[in-house]
C-alpha atoms as a PDB file:
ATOM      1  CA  UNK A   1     195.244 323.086 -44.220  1.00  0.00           C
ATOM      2  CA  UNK A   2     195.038 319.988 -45.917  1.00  0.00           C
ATOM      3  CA  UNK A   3     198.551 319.862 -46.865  1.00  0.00           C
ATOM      4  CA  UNK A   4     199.753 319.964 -43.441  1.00  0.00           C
ATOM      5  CA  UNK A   5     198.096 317.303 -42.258  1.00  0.00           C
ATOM      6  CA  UNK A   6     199.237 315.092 -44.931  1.00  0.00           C
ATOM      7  CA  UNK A   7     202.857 316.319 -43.608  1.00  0.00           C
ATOM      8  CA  UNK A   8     201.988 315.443 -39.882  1.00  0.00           C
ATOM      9  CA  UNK A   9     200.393 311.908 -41.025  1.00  0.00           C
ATOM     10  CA  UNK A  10     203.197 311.227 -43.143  1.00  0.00           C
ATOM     11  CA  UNK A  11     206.050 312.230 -40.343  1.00  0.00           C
ATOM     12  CA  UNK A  12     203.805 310.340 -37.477  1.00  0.00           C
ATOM     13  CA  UNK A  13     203.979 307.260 -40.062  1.00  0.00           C
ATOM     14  CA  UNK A  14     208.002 307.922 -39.880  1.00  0.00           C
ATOM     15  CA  UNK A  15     208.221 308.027 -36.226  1.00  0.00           C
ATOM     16  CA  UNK A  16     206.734 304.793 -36.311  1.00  0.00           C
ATOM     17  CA  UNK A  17     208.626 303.216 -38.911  1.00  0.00           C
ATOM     18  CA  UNK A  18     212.265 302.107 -36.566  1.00  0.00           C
ATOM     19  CA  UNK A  19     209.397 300.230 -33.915  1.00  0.00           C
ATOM     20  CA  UNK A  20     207.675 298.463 -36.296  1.00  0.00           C
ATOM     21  CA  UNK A  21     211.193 298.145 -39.074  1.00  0.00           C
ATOM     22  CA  UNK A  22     212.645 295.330 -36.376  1.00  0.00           C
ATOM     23  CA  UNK A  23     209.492 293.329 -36.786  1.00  0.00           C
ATOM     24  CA  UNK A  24     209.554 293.012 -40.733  1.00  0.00           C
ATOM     25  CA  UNK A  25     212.983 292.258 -40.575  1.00  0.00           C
ATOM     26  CA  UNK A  26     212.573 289.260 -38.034  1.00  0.00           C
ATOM     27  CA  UNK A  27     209.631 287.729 -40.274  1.00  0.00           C
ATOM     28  CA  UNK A  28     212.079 288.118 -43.338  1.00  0.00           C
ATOM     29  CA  UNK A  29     215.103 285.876 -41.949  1.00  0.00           C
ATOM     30  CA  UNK A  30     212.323 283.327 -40.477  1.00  0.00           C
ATOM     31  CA  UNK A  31     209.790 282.999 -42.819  1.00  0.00           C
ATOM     32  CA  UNK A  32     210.991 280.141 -45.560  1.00  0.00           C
ATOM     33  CA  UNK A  33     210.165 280.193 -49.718  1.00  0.00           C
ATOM     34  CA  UNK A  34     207.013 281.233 -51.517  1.00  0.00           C
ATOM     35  CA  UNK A  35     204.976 278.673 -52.896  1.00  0.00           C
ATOM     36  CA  UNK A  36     206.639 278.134 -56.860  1.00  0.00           C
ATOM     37  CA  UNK A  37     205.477 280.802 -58.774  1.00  0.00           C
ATOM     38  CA  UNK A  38     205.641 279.287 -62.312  1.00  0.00           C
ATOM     39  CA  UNK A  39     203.920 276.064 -63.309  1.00  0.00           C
ATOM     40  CA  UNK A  40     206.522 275.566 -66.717  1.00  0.00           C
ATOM     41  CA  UNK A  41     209.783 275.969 -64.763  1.00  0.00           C
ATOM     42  CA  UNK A  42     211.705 276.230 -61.745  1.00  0.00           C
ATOM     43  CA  UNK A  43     212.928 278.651 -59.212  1.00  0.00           C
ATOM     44  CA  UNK A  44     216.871 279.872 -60.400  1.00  0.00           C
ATOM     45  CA  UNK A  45     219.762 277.126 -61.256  1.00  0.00           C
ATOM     46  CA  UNK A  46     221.900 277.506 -57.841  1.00  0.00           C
ATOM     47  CA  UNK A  47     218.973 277.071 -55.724  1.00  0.00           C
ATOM     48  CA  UNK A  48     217.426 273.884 -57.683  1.00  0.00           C
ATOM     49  CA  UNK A  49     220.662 272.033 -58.768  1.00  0.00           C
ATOM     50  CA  UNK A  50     221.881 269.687 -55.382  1.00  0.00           C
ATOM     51  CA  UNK A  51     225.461 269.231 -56.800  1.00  0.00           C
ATOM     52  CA  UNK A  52     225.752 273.625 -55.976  1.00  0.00           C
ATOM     53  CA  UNK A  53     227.611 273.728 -53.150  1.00  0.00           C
ATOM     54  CA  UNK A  54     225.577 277.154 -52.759  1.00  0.00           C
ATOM     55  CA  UNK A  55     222.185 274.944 -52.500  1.00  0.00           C
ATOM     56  CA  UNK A  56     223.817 272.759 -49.469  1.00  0.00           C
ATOM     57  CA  UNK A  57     225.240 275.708 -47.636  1.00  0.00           C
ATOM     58  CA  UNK A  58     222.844 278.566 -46.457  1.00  0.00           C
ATOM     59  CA  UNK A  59     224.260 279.697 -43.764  1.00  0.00           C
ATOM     60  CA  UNK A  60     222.685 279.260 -39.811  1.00  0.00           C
ATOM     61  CA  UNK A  61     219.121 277.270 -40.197  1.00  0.00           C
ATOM     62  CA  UNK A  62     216.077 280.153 -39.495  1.00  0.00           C
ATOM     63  CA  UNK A  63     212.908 278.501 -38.087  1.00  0.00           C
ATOM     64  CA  UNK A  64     209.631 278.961 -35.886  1.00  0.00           C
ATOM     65  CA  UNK A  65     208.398 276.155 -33.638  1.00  0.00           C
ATOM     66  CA  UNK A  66     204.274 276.543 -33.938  1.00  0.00           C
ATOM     67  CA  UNK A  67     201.750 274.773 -31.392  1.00  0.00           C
ATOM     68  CA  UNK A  68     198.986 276.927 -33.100  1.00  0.00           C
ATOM     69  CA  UNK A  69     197.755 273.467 -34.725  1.00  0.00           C
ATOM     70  CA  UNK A  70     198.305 271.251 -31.594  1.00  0.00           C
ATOM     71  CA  UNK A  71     195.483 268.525 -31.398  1.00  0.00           C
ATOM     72  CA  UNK A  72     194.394 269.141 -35.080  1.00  0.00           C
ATOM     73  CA  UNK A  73     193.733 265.511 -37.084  1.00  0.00           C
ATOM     74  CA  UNK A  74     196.177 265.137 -40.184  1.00  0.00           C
ATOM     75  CA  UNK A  75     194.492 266.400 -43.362  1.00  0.00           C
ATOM     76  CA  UNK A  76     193.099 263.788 -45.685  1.00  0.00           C
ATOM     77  CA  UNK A  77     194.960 264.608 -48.660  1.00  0.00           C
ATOM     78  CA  UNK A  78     195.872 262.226 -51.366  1.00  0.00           C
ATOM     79  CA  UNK A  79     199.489 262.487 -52.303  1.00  0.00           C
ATOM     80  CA  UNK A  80     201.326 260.040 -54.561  1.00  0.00           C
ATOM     81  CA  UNK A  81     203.656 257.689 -52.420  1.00  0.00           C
ATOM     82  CA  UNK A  82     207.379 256.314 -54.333  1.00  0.00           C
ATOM     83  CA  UNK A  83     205.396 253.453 -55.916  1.00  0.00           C
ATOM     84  CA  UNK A  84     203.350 255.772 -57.600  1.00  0.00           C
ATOM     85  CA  UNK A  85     200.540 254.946 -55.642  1.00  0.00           C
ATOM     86  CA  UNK A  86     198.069 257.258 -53.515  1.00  0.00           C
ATOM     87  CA  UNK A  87     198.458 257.687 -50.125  1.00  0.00           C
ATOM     88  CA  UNK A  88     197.013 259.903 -46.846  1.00  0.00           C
ATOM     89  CA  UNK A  89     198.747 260.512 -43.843  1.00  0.00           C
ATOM     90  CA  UNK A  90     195.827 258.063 -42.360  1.00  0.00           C
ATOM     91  CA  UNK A  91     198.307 255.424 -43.713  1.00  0.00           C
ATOM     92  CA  UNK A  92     200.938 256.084 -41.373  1.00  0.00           C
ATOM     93  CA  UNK A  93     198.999 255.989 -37.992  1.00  0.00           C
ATOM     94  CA  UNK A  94     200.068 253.572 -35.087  1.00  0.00           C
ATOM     95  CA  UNK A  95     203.362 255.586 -34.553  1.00  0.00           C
ATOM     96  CA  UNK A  96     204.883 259.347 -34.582  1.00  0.00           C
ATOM     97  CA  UNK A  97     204.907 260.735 -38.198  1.00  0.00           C
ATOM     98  CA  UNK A  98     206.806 263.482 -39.255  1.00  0.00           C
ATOM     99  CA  UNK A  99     206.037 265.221 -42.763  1.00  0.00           C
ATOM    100  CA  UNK A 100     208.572 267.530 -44.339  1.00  0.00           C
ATOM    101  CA  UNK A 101     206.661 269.815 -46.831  1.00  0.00           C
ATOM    102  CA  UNK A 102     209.637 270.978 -49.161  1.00  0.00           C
ATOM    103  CA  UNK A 103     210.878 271.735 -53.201  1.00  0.00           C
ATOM    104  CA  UNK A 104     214.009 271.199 -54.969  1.00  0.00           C
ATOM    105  CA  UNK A 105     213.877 274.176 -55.528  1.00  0.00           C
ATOM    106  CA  UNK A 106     213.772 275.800 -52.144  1.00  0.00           C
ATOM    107  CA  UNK A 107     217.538 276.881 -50.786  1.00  0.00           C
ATOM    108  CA  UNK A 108     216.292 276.170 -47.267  1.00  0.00           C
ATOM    109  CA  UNK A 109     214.644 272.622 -48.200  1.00  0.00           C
ATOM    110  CA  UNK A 110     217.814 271.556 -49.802  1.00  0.00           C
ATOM    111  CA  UNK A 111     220.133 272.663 -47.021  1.00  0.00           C
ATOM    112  CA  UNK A 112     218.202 270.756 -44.233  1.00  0.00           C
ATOM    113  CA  UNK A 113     217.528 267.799 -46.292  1.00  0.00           C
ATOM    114  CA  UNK A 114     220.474 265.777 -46.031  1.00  0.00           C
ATOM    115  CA  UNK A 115     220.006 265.993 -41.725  1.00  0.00           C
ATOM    116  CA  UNK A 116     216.041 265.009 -42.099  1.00  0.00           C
ATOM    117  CA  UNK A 117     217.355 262.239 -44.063  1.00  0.00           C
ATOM    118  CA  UNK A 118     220.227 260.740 -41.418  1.00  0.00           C
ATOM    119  CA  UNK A 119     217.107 260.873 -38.442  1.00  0.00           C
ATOM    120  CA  UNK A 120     215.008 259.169 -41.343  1.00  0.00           C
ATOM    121  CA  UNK A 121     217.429 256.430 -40.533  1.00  0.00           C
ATOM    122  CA  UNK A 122     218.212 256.547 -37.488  1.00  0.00           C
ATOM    123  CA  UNK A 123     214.228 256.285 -36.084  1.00  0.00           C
ATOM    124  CA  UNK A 124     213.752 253.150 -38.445  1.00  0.00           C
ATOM    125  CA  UNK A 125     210.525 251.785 -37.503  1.00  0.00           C
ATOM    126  CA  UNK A 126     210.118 253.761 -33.912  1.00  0.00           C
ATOM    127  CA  UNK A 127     209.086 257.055 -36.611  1.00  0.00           C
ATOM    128  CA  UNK A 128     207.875 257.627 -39.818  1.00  0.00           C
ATOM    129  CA  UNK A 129     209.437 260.388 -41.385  1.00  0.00           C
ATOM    130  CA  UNK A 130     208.543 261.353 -45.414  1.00  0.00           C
ATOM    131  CA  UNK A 131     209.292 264.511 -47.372  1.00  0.00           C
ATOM    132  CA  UNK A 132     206.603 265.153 -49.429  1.00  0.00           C
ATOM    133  CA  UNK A 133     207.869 267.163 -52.726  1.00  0.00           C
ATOM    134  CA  UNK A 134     205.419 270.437 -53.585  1.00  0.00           C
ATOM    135  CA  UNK A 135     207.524 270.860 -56.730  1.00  0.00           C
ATOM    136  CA  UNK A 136     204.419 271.329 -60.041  1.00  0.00           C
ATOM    137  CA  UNK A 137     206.595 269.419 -61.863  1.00  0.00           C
ATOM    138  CA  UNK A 138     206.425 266.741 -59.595  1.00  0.00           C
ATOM    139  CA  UNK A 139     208.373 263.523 -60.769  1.00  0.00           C
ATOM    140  CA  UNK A 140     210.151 265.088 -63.660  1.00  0.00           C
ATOM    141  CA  UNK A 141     212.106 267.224 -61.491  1.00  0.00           C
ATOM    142  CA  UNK A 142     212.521 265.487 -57.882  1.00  0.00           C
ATOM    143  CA  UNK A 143     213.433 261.945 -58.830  1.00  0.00           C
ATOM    144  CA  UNK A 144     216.513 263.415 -61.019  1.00  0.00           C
ATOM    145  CA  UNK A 145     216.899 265.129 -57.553  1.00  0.00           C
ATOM    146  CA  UNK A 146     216.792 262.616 -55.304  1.00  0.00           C
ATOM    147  CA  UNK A 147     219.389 260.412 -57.794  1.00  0.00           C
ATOM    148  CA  UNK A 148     221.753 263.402 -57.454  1.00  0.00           C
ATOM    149  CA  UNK A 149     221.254 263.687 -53.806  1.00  0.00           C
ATOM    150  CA  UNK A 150     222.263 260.277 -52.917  1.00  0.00           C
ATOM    151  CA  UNK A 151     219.719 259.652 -49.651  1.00  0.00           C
ATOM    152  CA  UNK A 152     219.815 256.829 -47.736  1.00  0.00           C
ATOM    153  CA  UNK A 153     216.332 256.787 -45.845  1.00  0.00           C
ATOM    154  CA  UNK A 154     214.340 259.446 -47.560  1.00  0.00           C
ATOM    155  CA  UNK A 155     212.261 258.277 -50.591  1.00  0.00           C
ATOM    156  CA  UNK A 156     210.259 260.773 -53.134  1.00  0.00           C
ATOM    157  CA  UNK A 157     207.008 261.462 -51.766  1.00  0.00           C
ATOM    158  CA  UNK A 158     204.886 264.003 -54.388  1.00  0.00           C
ATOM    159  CA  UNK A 159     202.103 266.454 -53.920  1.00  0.00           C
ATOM    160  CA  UNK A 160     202.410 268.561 -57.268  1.00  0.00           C
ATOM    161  CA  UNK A 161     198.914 269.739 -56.245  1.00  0.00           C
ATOM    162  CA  UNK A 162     200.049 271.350 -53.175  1.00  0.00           C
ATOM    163  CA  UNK A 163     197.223 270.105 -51.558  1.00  0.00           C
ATOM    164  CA  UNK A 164     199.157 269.350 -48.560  1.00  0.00           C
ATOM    165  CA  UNK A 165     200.275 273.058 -48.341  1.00  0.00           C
ATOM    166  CA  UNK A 166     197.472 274.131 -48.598  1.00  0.00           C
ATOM    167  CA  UNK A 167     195.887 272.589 -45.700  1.00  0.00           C
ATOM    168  CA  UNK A 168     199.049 273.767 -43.992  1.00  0.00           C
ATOM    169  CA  UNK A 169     198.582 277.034 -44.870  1.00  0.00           C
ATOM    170  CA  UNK A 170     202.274 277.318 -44.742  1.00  0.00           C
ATOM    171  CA  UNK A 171     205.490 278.483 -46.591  1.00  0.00           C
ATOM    172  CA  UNK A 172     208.311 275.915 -47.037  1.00  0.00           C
ATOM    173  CA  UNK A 173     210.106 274.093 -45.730  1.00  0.00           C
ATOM    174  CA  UNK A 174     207.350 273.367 -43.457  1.00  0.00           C
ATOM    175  CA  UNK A 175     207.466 270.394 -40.991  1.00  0.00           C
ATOM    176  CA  UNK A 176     204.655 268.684 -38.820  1.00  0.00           C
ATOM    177  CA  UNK A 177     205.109 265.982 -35.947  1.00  0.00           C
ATOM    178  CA  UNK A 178     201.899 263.570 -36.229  1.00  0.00           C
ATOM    179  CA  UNK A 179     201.302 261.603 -32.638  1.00  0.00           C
ATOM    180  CA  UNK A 180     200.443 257.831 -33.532  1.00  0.00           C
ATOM    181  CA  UNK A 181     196.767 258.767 -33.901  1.00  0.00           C
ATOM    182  CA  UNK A 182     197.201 261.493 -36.468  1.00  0.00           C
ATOM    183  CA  UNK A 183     196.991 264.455 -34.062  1.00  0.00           C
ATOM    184  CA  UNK A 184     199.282 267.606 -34.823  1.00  0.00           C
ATOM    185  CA  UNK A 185     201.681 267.684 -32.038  1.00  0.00           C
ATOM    186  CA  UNK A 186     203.671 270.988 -33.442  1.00  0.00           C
ATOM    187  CA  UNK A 187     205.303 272.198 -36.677  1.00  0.00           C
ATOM    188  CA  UNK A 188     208.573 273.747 -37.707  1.00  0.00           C
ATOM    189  CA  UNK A 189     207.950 276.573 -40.230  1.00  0.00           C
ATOM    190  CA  UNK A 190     211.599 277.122 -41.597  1.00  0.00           C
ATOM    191  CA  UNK A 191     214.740 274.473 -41.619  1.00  0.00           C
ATOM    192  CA  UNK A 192     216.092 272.975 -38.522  1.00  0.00           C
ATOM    193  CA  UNK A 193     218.802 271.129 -38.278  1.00  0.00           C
ATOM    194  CA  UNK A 194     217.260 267.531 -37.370  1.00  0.00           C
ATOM    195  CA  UNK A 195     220.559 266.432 -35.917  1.00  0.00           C
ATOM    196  CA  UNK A 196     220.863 268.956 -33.003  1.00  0.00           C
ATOM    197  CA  UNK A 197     219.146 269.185 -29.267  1.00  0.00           C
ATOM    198  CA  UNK A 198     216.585 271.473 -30.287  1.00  0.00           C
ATOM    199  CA  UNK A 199     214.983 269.154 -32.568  1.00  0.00           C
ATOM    200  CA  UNK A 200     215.910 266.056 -30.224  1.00  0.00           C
ATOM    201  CA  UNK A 201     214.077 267.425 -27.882  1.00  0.00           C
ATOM    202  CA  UNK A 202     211.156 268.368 -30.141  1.00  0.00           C
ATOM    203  CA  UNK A 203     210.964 265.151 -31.283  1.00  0.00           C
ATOM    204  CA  UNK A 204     210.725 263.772 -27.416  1.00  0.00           C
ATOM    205  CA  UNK A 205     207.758 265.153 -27.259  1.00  0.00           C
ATOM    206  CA  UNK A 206     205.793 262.658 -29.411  1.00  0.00           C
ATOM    207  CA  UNK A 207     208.671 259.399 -27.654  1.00  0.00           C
ATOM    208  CA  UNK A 208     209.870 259.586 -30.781  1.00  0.00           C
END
């Protein structure tokens, strides 16, 4: 008696499975990297190394836009700014801030990158746009990166804490639009290309 129930639980659990398969397999192409697993290396070669060709091309960008957070005040996390200094997102209020939450060694980080960096420069002073490295490693690893990749706006923000991810409770790359007082206006979960309408128009939404 027992066994056949286990057989009629296990083939209900099978009729199931091609509903609920679709679902997994939509979270799998959106969702972006893990968190970095080990705290004495990084994630494989082709993904970390920018000159890869394989790093810069991933294929169609996979994102979510979230509103979950909308209204929420910018956590007050200390990260270290380029001058080595500390900084908060506080620092930036009195305009739209966006914060790009990526690693060097994160394929879809790397592949976005270069079109976060060309609306870096093209908002100037109207926007504040940083990407904040989570790499442990921190400056060891994403300076040599930044050298290599050869931006012309972006400048090496670090959080090897991940204290910033954490108070995202995110994956990467994640990115959040700030309004000029430091309220969440959305984030992008996934990379986006930064360059095309759907992120224009994203962006619009805070007159940036």
């Amino acid at each position: 008696m027992l066994l056949l129930s286990g057989v009629s639980a296990i083939r209900r659990a099978l009729t199931k499975l091609p509903m609920i398969l679709p679902f997994v397999l939509a979270g799998s192409l959106i969702a972006g990297c893990d968190r970095e697993k080990q705290a004495d290396g990084q994630a494989a070669a082709p993904q970390a190394n920018i000159s890869s060709g394989e790093a810069r091309d991933v294929g169609a960008f996979k994102h979510i836009v979230d509103r979950a957070n909308a209204g929420k005040a910018a956590p007050a996390v200390s990260f270290t700014g380029p001058d080595d200094a500390p900084v908060t997102l506080a620092s930036f209020r009195g305009k739209p801030l966006l914060v790009n939450l990526w690693a060097t060694w994160c394929a879809p980080c790397v592949a976005e990158m270069p079109t976060l960096d060309a609306l870096a420069a093209q908002q100037g002073e109207r926007m504040a746009v940083i990407a904040v490295a989570q790499d442990l490693q921190g400056a060891d690893v994403v300076d040599p990166w930044f050298r290599k990749a050869g931006l012309k706006a972006l400048q090496p923000y670090l959080d090897p804490e991940n204290g910033l991810l954490d108070a995202a409770a995110s994956a990467l790359p994640t990115s959040i639009l700030y309004d000029a007082q430091g309220k969440e206006v959305w984030r992008v979960v996934g990379a986006i290309d930064w360059q095309g309408d759907e992120a224009k128009a994203l962006l619009a939404e805070a007159g940036a």
